[in-house]
Each structure stands twice: as C-alpha cells, then as structure tokens.
N, C-alpha and C. Protein backbone atom coordinates (compact mmCIF):
# COMPACT_ATOMS: atom_id res chain seq x y z
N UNK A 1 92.62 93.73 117.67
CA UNK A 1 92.73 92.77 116.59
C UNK A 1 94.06 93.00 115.85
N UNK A 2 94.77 91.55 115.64
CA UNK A 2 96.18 91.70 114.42
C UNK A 2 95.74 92.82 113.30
N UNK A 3 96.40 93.21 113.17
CA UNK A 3 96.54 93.66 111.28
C UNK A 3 96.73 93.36 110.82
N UNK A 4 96.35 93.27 109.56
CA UNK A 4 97.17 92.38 108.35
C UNK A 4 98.44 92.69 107.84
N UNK A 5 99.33 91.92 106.99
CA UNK A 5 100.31 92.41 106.59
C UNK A 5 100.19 92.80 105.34
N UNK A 6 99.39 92.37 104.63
CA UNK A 6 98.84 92.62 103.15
C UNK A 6 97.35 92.09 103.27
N UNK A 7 97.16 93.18 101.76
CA UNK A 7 96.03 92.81 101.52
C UNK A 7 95.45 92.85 100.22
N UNK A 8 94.28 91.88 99.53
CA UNK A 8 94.01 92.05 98.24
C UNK A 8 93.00 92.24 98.24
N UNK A 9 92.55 92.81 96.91
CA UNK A 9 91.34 93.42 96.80
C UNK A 9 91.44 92.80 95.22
N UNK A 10 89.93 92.35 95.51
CA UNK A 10 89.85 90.73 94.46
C UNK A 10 89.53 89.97 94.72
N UNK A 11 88.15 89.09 94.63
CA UNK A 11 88.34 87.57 94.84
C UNK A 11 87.93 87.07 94.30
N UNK A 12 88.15 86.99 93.04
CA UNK A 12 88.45 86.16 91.60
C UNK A 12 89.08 84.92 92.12
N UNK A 13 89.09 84.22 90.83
CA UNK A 13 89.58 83.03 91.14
C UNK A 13 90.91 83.40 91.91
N UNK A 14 92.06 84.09 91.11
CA UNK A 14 93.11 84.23 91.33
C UNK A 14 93.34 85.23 92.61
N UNK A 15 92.90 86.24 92.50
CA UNK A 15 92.67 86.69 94.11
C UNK A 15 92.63 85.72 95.53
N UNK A 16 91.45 85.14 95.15
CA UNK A 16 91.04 84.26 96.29
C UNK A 16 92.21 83.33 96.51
N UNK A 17 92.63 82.41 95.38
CA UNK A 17 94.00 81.72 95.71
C UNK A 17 95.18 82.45 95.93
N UNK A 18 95.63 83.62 95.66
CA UNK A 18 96.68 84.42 96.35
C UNK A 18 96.27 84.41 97.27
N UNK A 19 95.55 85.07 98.08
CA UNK A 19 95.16 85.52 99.68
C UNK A 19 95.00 84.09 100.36
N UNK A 20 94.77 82.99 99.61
CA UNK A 20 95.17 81.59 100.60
C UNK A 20 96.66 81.57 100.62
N UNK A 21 96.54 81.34 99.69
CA UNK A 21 98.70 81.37 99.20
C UNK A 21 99.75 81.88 100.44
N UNK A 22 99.34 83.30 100.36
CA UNK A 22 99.75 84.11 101.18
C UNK A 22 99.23 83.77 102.90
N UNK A 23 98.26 83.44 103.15
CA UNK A 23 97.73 83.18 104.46
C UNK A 23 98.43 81.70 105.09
N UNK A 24 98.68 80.46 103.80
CA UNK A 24 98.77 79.81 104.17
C UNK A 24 100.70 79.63 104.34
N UNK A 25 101.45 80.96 103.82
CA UNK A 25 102.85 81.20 103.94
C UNK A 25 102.65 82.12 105.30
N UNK A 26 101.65 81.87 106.25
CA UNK A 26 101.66 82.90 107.59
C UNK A 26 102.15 83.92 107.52
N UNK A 27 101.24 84.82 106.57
CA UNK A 27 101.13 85.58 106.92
C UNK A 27 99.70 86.45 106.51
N UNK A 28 98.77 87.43 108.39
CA UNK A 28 98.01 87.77 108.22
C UNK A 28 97.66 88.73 106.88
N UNK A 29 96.61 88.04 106.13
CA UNK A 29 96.25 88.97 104.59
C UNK A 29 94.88 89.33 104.81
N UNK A 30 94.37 90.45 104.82
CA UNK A 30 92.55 91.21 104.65
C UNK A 30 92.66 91.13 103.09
N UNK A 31 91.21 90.71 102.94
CA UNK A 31 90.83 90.79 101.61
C UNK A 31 89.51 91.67 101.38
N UNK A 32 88.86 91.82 100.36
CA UNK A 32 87.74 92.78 100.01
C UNK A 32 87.79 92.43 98.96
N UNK A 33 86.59 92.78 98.33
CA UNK A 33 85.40 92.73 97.17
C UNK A 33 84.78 93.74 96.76
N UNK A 34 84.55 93.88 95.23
CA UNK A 34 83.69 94.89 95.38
C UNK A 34 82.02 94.17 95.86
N UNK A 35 81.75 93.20 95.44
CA UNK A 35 80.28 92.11 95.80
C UNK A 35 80.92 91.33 97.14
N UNK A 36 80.43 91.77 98.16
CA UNK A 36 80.17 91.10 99.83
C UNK A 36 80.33 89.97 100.01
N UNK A 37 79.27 89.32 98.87
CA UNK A 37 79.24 87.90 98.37
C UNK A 37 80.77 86.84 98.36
N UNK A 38 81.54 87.52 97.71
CA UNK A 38 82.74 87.14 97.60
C UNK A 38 83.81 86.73 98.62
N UNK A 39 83.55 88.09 99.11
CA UNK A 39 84.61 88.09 100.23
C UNK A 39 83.89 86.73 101.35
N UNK A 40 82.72 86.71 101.26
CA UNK A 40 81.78 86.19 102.71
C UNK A 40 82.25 84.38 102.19
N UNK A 41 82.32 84.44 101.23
CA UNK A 41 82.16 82.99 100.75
C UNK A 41 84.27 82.43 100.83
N UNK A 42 85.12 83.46 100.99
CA UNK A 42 86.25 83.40 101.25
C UNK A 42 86.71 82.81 102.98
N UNK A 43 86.52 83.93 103.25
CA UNK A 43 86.17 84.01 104.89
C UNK A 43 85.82 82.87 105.94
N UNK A 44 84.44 82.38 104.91
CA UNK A 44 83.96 81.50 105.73
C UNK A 44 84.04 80.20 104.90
N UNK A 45 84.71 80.08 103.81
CA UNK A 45 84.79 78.47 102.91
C UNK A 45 86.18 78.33 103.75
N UNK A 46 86.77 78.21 102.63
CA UNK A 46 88.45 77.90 102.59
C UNK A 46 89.06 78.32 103.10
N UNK A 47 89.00 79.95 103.32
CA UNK A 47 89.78 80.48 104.24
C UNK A 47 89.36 80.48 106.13
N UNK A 48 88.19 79.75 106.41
CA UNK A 48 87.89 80.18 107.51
C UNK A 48 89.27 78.92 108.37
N UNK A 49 89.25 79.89 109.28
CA UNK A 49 90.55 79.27 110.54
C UNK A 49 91.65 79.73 109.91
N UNK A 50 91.75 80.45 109.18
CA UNK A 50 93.38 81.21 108.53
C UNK A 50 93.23 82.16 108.36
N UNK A 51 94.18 82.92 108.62
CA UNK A 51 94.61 84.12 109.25
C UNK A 51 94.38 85.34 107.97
N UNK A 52 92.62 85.32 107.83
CA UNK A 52 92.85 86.19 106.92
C UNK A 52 91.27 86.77 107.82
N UNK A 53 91.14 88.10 107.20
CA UNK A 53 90.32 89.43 107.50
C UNK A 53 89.86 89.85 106.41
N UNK A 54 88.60 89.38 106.33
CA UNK A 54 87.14 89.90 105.80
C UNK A 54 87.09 91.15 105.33
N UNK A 55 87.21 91.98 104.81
CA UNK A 55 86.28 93.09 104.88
C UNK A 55 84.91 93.77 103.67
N UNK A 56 84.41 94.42 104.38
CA UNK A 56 83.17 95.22 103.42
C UNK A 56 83.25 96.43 102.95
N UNK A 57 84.42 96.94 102.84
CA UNK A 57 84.25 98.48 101.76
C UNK A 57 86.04 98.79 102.12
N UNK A 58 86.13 100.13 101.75
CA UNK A 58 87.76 100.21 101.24
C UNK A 58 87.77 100.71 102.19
N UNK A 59 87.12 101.55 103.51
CA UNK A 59 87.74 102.11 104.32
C UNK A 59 88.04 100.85 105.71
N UNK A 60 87.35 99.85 105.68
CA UNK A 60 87.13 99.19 106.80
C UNK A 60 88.63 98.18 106.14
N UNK A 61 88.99 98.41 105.01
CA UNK A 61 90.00 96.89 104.83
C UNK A 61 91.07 97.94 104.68
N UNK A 62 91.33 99.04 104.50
CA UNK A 62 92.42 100.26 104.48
C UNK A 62 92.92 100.05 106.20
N UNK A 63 91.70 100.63 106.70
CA UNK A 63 92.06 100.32 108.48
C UNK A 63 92.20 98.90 108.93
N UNK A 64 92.20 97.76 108.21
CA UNK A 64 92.87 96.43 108.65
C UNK A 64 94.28 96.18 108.35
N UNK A 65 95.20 97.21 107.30
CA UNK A 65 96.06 96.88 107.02
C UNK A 65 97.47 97.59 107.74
N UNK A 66 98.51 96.90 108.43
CA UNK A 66 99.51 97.86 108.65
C UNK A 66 100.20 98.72 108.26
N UNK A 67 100.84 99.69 108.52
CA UNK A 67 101.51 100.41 107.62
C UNK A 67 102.95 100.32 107.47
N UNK A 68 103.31 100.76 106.49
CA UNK A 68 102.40 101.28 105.23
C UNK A 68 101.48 99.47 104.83
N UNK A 69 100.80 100.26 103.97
CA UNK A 69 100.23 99.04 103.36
C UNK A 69 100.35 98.67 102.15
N UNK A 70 100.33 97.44 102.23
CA UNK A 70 100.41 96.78 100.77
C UNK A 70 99.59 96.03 100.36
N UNK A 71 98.59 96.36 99.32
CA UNK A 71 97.61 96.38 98.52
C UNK A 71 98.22 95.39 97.16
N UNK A 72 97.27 94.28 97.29
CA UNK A 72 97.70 93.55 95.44
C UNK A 72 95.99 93.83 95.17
N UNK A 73 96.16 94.72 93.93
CA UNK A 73 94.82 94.58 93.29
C UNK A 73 94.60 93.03 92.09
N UNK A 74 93.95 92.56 92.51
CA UNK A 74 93.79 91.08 91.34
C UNK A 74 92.08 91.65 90.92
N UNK A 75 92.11 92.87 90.03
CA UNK A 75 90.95 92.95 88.93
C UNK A 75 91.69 93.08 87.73
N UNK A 76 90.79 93.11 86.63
CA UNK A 76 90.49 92.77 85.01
C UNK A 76 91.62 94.17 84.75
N UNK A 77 92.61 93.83 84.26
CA UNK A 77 93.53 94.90 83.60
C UNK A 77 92.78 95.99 82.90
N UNK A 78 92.94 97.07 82.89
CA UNK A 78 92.29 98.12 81.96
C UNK A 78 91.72 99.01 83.15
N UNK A 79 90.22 99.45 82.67
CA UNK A 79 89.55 100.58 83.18
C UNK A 79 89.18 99.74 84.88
N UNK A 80 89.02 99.21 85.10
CA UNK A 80 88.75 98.26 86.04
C UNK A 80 90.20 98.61 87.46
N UNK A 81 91.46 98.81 86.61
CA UNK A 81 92.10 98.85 88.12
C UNK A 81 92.04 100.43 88.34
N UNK A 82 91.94 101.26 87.43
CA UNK A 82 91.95 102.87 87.23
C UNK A 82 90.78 103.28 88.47
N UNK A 83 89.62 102.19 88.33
CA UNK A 83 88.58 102.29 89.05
C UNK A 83 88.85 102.11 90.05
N UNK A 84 89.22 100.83 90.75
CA UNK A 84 89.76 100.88 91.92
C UNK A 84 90.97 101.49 93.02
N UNK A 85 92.39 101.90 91.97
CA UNK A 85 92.63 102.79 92.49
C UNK A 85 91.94 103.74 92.86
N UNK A 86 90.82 104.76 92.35
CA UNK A 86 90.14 106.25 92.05
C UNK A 86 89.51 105.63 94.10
N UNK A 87 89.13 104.62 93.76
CA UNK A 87 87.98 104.21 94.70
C UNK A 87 88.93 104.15 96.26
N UNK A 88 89.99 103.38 96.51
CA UNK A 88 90.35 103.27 97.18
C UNK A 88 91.72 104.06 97.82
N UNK A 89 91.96 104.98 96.64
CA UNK A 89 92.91 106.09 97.59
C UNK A 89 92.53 107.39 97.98
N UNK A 90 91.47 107.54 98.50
CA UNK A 90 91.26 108.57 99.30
C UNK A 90 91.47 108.04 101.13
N UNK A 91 91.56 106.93 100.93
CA UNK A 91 91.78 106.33 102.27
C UNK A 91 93.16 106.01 102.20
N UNK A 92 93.76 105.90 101.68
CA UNK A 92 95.56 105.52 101.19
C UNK A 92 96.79 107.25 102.22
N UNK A 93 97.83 106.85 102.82
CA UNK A 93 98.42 107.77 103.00
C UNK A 93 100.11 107.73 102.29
N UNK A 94 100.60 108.71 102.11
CA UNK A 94 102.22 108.72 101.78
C UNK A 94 102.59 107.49 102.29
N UNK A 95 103.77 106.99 101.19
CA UNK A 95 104.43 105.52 101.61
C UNK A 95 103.72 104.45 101.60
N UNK A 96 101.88 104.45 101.18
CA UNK A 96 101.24 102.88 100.82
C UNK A 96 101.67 102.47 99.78
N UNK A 97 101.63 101.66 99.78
CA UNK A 97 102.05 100.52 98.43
C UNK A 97 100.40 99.61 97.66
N UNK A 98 100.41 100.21 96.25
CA UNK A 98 99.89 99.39 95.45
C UNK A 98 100.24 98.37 94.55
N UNK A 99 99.72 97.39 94.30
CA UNK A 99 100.29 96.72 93.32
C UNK A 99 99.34 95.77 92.24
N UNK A 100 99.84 95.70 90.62
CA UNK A 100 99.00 95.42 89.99
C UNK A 100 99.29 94.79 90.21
N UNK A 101 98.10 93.38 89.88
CA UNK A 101 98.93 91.74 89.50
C UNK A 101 97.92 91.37 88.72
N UNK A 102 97.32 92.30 87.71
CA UNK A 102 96.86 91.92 86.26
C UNK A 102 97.60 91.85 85.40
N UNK A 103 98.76 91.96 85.25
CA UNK A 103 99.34 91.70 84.18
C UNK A 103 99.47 92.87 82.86
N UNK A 104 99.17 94.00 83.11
CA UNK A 104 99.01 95.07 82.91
C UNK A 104 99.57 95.48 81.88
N UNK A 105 99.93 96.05 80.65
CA UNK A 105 100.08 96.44 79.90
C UNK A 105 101.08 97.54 79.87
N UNK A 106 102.74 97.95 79.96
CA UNK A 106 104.06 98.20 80.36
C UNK A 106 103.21 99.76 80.62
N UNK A 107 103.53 100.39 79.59
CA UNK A 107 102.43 101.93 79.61
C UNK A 107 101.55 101.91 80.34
N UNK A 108 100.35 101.43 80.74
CA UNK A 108 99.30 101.80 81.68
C UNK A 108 99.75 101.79 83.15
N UNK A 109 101.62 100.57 83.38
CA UNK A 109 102.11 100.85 84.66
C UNK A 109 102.75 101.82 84.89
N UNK A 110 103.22 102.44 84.28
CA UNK A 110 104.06 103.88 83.96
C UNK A 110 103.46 104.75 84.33
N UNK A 111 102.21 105.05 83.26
CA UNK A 111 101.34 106.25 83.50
C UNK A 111 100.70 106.18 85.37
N UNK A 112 100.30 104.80 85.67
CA UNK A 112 99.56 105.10 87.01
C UNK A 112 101.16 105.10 87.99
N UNK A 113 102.11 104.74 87.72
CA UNK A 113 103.09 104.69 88.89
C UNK A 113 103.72 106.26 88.73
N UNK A 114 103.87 107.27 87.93
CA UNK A 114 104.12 108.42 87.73
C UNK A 114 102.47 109.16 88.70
N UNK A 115 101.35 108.85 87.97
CA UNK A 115 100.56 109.62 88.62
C UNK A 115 100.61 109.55 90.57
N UNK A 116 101.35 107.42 90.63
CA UNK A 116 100.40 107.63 92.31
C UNK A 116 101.59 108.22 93.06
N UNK A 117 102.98 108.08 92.09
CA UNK A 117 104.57 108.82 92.93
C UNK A 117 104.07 109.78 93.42
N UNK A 118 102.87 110.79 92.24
CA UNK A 118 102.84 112.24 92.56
C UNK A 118 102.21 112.48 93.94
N UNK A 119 101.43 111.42 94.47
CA UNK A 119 100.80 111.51 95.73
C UNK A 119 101.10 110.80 96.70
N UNK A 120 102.48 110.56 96.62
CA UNK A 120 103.41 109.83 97.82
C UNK A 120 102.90 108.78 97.60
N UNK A 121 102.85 107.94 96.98
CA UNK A 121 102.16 106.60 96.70
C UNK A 121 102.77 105.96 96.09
N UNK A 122 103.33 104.58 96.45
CA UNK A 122 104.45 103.66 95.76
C UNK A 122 103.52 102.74 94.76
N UNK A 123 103.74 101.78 93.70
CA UNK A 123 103.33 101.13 93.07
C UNK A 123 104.35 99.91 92.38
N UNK A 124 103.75 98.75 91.89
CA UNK A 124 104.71 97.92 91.45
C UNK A 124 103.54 97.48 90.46
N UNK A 125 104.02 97.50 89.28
CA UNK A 125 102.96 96.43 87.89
C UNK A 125 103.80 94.84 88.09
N UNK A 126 102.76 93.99 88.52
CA UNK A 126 103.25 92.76 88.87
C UNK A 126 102.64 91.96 87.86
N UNK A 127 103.26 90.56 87.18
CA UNK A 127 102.85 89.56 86.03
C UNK A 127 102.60 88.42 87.19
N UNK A 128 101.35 88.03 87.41
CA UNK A 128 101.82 86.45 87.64
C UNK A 128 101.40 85.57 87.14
N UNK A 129 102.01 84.35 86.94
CA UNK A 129 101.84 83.59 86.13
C UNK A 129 102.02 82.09 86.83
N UNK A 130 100.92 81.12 86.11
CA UNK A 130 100.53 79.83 86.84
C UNK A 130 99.32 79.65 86.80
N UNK A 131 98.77 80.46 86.38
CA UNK A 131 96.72 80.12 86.47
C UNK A 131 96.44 79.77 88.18
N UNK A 132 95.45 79.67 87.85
CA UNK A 132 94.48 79.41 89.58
C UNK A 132 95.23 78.27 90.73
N UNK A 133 96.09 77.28 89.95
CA UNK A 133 96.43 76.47 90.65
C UNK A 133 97.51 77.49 90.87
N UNK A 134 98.32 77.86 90.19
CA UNK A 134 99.90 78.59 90.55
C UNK A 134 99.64 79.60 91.54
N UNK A 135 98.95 80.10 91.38
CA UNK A 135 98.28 81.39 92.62
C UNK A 135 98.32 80.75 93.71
N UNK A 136 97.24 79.24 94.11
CA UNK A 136 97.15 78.91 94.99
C UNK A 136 98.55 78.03 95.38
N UNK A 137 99.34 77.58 94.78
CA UNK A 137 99.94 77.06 95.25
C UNK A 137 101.52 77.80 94.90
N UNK A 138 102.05 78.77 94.21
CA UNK A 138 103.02 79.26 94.30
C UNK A 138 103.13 79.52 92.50
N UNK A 139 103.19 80.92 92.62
CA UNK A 139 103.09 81.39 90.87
C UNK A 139 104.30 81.78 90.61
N UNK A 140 104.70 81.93 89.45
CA UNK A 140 106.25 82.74 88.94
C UNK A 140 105.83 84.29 89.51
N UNK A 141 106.49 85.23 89.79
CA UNK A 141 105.85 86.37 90.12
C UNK A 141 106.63 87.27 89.69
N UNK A 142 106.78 88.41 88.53
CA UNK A 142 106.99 89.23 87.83
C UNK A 142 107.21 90.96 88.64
N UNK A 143 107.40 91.48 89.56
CA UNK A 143 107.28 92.73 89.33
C UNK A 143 108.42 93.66 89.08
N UNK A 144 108.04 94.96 88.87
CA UNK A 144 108.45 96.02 88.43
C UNK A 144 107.83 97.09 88.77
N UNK A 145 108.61 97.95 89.59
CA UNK A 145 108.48 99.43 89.60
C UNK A 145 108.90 100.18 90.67
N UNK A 146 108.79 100.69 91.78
CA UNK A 146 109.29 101.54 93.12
C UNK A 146 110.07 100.61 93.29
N UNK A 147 111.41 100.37 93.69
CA UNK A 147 112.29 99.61 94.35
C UNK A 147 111.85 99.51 96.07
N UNK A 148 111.52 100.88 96.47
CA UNK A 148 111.14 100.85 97.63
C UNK A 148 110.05 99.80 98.20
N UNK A 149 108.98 99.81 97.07
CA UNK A 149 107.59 99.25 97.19
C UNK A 149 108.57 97.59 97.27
N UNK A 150 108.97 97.22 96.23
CA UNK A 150 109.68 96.19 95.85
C UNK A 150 110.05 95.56 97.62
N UNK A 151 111.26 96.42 97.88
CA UNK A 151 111.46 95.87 99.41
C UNK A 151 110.61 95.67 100.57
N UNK A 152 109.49 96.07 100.23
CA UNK A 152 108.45 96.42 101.28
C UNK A 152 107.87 94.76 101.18
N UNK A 153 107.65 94.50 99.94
CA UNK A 153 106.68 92.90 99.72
C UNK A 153 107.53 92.07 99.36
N UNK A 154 109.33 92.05 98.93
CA UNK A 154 109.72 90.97 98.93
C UNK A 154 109.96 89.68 99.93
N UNK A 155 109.84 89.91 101.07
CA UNK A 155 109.22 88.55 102.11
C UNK A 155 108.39 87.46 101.59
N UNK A 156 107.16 88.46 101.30
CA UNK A 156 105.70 87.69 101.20
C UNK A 156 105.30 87.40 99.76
N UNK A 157 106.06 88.13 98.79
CA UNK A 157 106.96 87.43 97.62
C UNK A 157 107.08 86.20 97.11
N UNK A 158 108.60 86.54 97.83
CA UNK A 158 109.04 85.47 98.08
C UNK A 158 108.55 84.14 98.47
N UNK A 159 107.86 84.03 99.01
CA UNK A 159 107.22 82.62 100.25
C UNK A 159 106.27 82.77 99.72
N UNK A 160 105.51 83.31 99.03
CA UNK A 160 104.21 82.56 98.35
C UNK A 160 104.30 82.41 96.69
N UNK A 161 105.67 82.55 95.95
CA UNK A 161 106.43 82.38 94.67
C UNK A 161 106.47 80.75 95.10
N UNK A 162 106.78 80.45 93.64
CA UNK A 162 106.94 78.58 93.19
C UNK A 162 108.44 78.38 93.77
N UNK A 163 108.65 77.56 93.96
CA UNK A 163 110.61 77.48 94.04
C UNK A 163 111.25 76.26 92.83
N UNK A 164 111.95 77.13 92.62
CA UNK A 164 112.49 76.29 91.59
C UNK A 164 113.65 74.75 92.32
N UNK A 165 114.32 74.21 91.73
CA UNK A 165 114.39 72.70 92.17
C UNK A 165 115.46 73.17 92.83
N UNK A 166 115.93 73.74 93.35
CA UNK A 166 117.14 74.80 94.33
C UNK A 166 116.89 75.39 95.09
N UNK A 167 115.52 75.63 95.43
CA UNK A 167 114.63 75.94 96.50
C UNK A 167 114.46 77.61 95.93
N UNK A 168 115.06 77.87 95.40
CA UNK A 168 114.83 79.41 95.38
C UNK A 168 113.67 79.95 94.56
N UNK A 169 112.95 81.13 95.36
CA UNK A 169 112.02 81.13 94.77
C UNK A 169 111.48 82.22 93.19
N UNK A 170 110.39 81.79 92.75
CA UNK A 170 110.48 81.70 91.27
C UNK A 170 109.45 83.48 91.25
N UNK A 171 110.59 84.31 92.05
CA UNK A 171 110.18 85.84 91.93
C UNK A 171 111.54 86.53 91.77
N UNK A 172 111.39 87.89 90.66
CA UNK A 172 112.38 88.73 89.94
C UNK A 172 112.18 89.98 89.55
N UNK A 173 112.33 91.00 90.38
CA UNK A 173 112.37 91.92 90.82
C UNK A 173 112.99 92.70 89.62
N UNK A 174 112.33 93.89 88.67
CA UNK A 174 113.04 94.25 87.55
C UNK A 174 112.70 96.41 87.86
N UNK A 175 114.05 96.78 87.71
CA UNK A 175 113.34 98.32 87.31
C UNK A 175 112.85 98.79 86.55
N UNK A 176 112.30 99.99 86.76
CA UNK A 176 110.97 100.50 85.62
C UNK A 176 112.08 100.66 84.63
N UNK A 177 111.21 100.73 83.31
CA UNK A 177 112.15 100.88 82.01
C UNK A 177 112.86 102.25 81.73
N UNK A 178 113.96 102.10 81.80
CA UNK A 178 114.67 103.32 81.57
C UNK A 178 115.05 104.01 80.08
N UNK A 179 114.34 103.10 78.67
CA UNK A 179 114.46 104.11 77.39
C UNK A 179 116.05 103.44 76.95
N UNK A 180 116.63 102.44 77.64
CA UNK A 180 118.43 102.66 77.49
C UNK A 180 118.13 100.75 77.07
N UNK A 181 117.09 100.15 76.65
CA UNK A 181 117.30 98.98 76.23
C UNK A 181 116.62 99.10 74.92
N UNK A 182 116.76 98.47 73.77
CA UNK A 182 115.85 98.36 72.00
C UNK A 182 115.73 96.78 71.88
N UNK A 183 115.13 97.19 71.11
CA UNK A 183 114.34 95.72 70.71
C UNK A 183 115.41 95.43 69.78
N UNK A 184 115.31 93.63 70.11
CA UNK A 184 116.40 93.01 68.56
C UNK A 184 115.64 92.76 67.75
N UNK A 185 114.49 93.33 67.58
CA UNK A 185 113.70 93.05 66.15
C UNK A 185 114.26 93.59 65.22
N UNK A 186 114.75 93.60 63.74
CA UNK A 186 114.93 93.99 62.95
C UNK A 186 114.27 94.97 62.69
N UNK A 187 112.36 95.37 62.83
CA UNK A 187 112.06 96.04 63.05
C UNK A 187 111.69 96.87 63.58
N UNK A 188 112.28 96.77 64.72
CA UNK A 188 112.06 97.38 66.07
C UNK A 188 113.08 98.76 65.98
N UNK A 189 113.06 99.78 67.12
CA UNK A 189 113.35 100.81 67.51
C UNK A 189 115.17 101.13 67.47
C-alpha cells in the first residue's frame, strides 16, 4: 500500500476539510480520530475515491505515514494538543514533523517546540485562517518554527493555501521569535 505524504489527526470540521484540501491537491493524506466514528464517516462520505487512509489508533496511522512524517494536529488549542502529542509520540522517530494548526497561543509553541527539539522532533505552530470553507477550499496559512520542518511541508503548503490574484499562494513562512523585535505600543516592552 502507498503511504501517505501527510497526515492529520482531527476530523473536526476543519480537519476533515484540510485532509480533503490536501487530498484533493494530490496528495496521499492518512487521517485519524480520536472517535472511529469520525474518521469512518470521512473515508467513506466525501473522501471515499481520494487518496486518503483511514486509520484507528496512532500506531496504525504513524505506520501509514512516510518518512519522516508530517503530522497537522487540527484539535482544540490548549490541554488537548499537549494530549495528543503525549499520545502519539511514543510511535514518532528523530526528524518527524509535528504541526499545530490550532492557532496556538506564541508561548505554548515555544515551550512544546523546545521540549519536542529535545527529542529529535521538529515542530511548526501553524495559524490558519478561512473557517471551514477556507480549509476546504484553500486557507491563508501562517506557520512558524523549525525551518527544517518548514521545508519538509512547504509543497503541500503551498497547493492547498488560497492564491492570491497573482496566483501565488496565500502561505508565509516566519522564524521562531528571536527577543530582537518590541512592540510599538506605547505600552509595550
């Protein structure tokens, strides 16, 4: 069987329309759930006849993905992705790639991209933006963090980002914060 080239774990509204997004920019995407339900109703609705892969737990959708792999988590920002990282990297090796795309809160990407560096583990805190339709049909896409990770998913990025009226597409690639920019607030830093 293909492998996937990515994969999300999520199928939320916005999950589910990324992993079409992405499937329907050809290229193979595995998805997972934490509820079966989800994924089954993906699989076999909308996504059935496109090039996407089912799976039922983190080790069976870990072993669908190529390597390294690249992982978009689409759960609820907060304790929720902490969880799923905890859950799904014991199956993860040096050089996988995670990535938020909750929209995450600058600090909570810091703290987990310092912790997953420490275990050879790349990460990117990704914004996207467009609601359910923009997902499914091409969102602004925000990330930040491993440059490495960065090069690894800018393809699939790219081609499932909005394009602006120049064709180019509506993704922007930023480094982690380096302490060397202040706020123009008057009251700021």
């Amino acid at each position: 069987m293909e492998k996937a080239k990515f994969g999300v774990v999520g199928m939320g509204v916005m999950g589910r329309n990324l992993a079409l997004n992405i499937a329907n920019n050809g290229h193979v995407v595995s998805v997972t759930n934490r509820t079966d339900s989800k994924t089954k109703a993906l699989v076999e609705g909308p996504g059935k006849n496109k090039p996407i892969i089912g799976t039922y737990s983190y080790s069976s959708f870990v072993d669908s993905l190529e390597k390294p792999r690249k992982i978009l988590l689409m759960v609820k920002a907060g304790p929720a992705v902490d969880a799923v990282i905890a859950d799904i990297k014991p199956f993860l090796q040096p050089g996988d790639i995670l990535i938020d795309g909750g929209n995450t809160f600058f600090q909570e990407t810091e703290r987990r991209n310092k912790s997953l560096n420490e275990a050879g583990l790349l990460y990117l805190g990704t914004g996207i933006s467009g609601g359910e339709e923009g997902a499914l049909r091409g969102p602004s896409i925000m990330p930040g963090g491993d440059k490495a990770a960065w090069e690894a998913v800018e393809e699939i990025f790219k081609d499932a980002a909005a394009k602006a009226d120049d064709g180019e597409p509506c993704v922007d690639y930023r480094l982690p914060r380096t302490g060397r920019c202040r706020s123009l607030r008057k009251d700021g830093p």
